[in-house]
C-alpha atoms as a PDB file:
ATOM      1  CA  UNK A   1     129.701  94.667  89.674  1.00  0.00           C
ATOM      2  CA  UNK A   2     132.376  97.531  89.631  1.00  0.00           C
ATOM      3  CA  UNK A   3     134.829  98.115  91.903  1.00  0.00           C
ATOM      4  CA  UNK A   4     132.711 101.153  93.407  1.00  0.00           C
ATOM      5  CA  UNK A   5     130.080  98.969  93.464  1.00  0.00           C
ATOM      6  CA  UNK A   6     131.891  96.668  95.291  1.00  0.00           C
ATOM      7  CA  UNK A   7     133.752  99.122  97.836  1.00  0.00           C
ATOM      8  CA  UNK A   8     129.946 100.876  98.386  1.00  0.00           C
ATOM      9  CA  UNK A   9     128.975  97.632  99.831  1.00  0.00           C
ATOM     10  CA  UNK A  10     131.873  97.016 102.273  1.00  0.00           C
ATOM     11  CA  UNK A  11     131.191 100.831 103.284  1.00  0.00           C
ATOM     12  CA  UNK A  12     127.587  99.947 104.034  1.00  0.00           C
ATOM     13  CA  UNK A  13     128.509  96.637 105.670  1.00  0.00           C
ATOM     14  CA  UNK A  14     131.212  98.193 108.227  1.00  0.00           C
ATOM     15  CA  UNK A  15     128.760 101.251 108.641  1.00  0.00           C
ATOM     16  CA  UNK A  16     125.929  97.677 109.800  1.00  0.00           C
ATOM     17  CA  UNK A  17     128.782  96.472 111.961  1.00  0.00           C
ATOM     18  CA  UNK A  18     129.720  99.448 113.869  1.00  0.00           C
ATOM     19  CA  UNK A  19     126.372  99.907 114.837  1.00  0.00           C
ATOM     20  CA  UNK A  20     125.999  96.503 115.990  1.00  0.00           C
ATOM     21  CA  UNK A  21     129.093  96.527 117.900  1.00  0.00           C
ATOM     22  CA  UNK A  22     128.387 100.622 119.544  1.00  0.00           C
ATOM     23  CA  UNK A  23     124.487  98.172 120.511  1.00  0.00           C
ATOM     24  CA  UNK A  24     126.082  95.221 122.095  1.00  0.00           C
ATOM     25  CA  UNK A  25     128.620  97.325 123.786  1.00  0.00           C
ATOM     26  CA  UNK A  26     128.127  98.174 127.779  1.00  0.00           C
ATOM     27  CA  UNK A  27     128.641 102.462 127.450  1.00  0.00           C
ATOM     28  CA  UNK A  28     126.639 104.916 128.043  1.00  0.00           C
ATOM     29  CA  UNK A  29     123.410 105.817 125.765  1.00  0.00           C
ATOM     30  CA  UNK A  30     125.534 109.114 124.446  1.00  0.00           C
ATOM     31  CA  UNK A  31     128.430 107.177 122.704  1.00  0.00           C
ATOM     32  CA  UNK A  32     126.101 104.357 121.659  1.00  0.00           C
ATOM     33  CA  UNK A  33     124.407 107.244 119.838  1.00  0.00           C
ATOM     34  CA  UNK A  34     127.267 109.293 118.425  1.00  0.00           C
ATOM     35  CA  UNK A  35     128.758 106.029 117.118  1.00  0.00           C
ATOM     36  CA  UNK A  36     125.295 105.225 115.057  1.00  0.00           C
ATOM     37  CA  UNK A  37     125.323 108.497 114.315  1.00  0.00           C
ATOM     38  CA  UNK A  38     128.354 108.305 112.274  1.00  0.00           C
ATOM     39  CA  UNK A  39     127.928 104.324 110.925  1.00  0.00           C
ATOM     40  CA  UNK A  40     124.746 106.314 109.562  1.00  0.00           C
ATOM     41  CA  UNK A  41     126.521 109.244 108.213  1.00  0.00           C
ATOM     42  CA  UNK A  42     129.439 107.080 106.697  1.00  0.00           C
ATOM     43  CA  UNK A  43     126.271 105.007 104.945  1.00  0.00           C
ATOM     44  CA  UNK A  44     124.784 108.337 103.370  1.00  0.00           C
ATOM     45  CA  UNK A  45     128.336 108.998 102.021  1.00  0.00           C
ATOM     46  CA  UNK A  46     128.404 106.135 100.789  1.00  0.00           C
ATOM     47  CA  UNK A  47     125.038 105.761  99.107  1.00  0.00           C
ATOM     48  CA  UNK A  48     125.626 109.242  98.028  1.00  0.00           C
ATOM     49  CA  UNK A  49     129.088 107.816  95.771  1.00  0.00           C
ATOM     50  CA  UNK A  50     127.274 105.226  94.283  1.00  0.00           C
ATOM     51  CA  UNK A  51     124.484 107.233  93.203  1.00  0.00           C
ATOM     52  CA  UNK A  52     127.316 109.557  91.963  1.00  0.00           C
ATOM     53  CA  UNK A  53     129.054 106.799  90.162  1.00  0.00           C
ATOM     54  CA  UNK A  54     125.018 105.613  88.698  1.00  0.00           C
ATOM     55  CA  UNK A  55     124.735 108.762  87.386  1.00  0.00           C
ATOM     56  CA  UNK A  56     128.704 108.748  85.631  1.00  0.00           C
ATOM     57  CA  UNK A  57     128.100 105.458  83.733  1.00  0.00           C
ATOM     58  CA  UNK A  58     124.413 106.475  82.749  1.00  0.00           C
ATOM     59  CA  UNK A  59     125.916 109.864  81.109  1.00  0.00           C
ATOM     60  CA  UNK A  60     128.669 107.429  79.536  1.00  0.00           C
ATOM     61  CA  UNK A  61     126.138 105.121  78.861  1.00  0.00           C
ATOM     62  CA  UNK A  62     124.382 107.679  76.747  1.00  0.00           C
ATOM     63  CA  UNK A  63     127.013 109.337  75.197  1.00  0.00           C
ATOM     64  CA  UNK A  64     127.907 105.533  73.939  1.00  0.00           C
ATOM     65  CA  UNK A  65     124.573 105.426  72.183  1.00  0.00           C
ATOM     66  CA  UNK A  66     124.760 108.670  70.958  1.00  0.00           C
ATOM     67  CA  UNK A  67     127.439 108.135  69.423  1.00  0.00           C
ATOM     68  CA  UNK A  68     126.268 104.552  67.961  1.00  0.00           C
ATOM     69  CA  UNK A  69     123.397 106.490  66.466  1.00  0.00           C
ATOM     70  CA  UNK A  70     125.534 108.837  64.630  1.00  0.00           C
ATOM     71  CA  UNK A  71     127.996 106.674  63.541  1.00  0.00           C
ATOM     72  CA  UNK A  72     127.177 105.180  59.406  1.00  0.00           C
ATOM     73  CA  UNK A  73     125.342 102.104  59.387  1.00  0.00           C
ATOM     74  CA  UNK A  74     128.449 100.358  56.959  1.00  0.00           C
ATOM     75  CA  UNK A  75     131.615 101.972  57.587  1.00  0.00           C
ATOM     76  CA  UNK A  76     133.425 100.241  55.002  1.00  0.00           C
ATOM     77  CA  UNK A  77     131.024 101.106  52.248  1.00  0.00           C
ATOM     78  CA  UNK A  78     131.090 104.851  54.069  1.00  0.00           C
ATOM     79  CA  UNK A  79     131.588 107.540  50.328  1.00  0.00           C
END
């Protein structure tokens, strides 16, 4: 796991825990709401950086073979 990887998770997991906390709270239905609105917002940012950083080590990923596919089977025997 990468560190993005890693720091999507604890995003997702505090965005989980405010919600629970804005539930078991005693205020009124309107804050309960605008807090899950924004645990849920702050999870589609999230979600939206790691498919961000999926996509940035796929391209990467590609390039890598790419360039293992161009490069001569036995460089030291290379003319």
């Amino acid at each position: 796991m990468t560190s993005g990887t890693l720091r999507t998770i604890l995003i997702v997991g505090a965005a989980v825990a405010a919600v629970s906390v804005a539930a078991c709270k005693k205020s009124d239905a309107n804050t309960a709401s605008a807090d899950a609105n924004a645990a849920a917002s702050d999870a589609n940012a999230a979600m939206a950086s790691a498919n961000s950083a999926t996509n940035s080590a796929t391209a990467a990923s590609n390039a890598a073979n790419d360039a293992a596919a161009t490069a001569p089977m036995n460089a030291t025997n290379a003319p």
